[in-house]
N, C-alpha and C. Protein backbone atom coordinates (compact mmCIF):
# COMPACT_ATOMS: atom_id res chain seq x y z
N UNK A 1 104.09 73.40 99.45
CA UNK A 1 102.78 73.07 98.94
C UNK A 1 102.25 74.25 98.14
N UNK A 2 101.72 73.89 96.66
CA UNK A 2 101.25 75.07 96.27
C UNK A 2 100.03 75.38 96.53
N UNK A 3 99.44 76.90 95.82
CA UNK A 3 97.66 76.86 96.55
C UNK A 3 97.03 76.41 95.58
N UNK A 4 95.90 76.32 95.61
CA UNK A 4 95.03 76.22 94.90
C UNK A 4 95.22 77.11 93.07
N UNK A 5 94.85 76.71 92.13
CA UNK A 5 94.63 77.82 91.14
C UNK A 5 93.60 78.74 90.59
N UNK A 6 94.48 80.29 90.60
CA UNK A 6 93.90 81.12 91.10
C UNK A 6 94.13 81.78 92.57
N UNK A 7 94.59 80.95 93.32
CA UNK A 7 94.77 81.48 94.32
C UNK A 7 96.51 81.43 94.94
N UNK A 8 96.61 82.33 95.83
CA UNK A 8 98.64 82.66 96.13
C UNK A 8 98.53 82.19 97.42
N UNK A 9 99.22 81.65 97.96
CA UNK A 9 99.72 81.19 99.29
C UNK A 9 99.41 82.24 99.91
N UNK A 10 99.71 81.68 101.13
CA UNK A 10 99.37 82.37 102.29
C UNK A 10 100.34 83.62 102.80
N UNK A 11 101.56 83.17 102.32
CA UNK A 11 102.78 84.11 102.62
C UNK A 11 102.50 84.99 102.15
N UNK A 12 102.04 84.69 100.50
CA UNK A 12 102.46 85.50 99.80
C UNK A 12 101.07 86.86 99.65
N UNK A 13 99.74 86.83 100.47
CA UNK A 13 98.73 87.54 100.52
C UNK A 13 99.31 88.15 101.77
N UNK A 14 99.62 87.42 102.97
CA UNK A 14 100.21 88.59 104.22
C UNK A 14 101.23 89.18 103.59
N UNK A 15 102.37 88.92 103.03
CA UNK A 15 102.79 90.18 102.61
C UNK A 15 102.57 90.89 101.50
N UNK A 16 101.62 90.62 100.86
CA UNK A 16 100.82 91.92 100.08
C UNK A 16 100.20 92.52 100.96
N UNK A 17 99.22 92.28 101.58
CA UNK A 17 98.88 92.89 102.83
C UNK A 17 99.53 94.07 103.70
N UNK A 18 100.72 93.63 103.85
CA UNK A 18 101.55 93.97 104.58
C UNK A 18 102.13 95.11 104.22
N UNK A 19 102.32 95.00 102.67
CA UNK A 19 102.96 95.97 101.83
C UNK A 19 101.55 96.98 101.73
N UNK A 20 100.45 96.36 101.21
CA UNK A 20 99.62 97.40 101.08
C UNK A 20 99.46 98.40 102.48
N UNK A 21 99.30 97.96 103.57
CA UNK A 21 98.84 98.49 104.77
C UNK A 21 99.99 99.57 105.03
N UNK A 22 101.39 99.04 104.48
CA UNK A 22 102.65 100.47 104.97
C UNK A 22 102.34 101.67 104.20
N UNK A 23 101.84 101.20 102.41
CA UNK A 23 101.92 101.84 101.85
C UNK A 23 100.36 103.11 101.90
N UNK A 24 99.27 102.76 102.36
CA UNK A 24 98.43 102.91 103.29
C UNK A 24 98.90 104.12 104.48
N UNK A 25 100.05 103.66 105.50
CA UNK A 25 100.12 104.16 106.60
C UNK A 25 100.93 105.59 105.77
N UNK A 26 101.79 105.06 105.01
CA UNK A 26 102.75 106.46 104.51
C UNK A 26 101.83 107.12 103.27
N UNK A 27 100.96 106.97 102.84
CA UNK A 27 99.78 107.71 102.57
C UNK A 27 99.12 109.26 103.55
N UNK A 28 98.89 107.79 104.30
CA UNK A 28 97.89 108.94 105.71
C UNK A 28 99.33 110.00 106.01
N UNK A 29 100.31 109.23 106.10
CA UNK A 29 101.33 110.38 107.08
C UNK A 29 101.47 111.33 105.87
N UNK A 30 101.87 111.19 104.83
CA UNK A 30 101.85 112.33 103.65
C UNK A 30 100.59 113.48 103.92
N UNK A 31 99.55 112.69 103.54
CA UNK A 31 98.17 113.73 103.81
C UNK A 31 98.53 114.55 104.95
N UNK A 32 98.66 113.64 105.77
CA UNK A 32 98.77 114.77 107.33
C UNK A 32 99.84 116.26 107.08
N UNK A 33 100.98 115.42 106.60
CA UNK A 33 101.75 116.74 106.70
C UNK A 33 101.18 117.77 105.56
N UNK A 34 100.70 117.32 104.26
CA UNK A 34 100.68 118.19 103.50
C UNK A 34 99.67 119.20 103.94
N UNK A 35 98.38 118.58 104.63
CA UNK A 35 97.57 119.56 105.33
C UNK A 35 97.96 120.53 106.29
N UNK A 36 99.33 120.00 107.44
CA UNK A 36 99.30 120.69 107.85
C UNK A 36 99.96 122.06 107.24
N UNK A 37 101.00 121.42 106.55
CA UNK A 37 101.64 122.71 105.74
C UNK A 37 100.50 123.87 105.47
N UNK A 38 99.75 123.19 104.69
CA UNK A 38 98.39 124.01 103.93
C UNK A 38 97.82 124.76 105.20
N UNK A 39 97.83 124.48 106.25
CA UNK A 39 97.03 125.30 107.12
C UNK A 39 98.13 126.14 107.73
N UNK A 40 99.49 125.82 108.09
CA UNK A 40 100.52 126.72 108.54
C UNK A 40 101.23 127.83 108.02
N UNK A 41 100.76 127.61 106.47
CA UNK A 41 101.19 128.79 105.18
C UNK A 41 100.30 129.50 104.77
N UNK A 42 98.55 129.46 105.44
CA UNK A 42 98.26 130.21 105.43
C UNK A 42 96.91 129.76 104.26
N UNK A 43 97.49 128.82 103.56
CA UNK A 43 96.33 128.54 102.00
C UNK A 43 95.10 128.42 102.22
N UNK A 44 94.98 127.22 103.36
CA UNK A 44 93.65 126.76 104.15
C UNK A 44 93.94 126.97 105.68
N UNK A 45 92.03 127.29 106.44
CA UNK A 45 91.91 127.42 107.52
C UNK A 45 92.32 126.55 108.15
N UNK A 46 91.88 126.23 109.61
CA UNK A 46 91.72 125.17 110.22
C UNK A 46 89.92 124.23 109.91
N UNK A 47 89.59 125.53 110.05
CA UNK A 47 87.66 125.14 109.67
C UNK A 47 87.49 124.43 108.16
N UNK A 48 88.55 124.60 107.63
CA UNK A 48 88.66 124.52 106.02
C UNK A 48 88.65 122.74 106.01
N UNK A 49 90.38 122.49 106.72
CA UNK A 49 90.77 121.57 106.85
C UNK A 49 89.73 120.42 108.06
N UNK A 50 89.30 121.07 108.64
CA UNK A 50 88.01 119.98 109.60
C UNK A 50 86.75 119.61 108.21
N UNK A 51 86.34 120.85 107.48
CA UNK A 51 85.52 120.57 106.35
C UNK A 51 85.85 119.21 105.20
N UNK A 52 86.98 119.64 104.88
CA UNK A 52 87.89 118.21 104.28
C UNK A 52 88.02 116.76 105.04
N UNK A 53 88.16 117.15 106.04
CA UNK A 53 88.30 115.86 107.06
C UNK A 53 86.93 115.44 106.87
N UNK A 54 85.73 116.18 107.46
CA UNK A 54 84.43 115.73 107.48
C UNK A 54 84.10 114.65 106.35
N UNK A 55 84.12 115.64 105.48
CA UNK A 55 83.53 114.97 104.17
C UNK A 55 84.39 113.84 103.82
N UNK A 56 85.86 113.73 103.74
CA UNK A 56 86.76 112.68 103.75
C UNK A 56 86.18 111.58 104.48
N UNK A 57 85.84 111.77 105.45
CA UNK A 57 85.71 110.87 106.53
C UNK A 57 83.98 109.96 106.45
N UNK A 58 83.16 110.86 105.93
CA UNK A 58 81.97 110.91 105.34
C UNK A 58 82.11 109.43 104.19
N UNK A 59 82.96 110.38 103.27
CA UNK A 59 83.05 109.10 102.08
C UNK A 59 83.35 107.81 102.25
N UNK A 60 84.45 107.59 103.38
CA UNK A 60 85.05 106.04 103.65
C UNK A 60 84.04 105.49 104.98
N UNK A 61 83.53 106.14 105.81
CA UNK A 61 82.64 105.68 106.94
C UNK A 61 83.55 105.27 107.93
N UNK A 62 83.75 106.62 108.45
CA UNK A 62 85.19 106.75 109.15
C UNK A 62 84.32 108.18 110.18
N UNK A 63 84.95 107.95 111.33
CA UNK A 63 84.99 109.20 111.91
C UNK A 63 85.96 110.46 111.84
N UNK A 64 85.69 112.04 111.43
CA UNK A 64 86.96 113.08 111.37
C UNK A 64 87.53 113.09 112.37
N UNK A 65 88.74 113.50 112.36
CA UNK A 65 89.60 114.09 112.92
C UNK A 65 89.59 115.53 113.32
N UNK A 66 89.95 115.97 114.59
CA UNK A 66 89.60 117.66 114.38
C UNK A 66 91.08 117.95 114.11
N UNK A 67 91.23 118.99 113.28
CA UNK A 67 92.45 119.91 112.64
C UNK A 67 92.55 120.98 113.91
């Protein structure tokens, strides 16, 4: 059955979804490591990296994370 026009089946939005949300999760895991690098080499603090989090977290209406 096709959908409506204008609109994609159902399959085919869960796995956009699906795809968006991994691509999403391996996002966040990138950030994570690159921060931590940044704080283990010395570039940025830890206070630095909670400051980033804050305000990060600020913008989307999200609670931080402590570093």
């Amino acid at each position: 059955m096709s959908a409506p026009p204008g609109q994609q089946p159902d399959d085919t939005d869960a796995s956009e979804r699906n795809a968006e949300r991994a691509e999403l999760h391996f996002l966040a895991a990138l950030t994570d490591e690159l921060m931590r690098l940044l704080m283990t080499s010395g570039v940025l603090t830890q206070a630095q990296l909670n400051e980033i989090e804050a305000e990060t977290a600020k913008k989307i209406g999200s609670i931080p994370r402590a570093w």
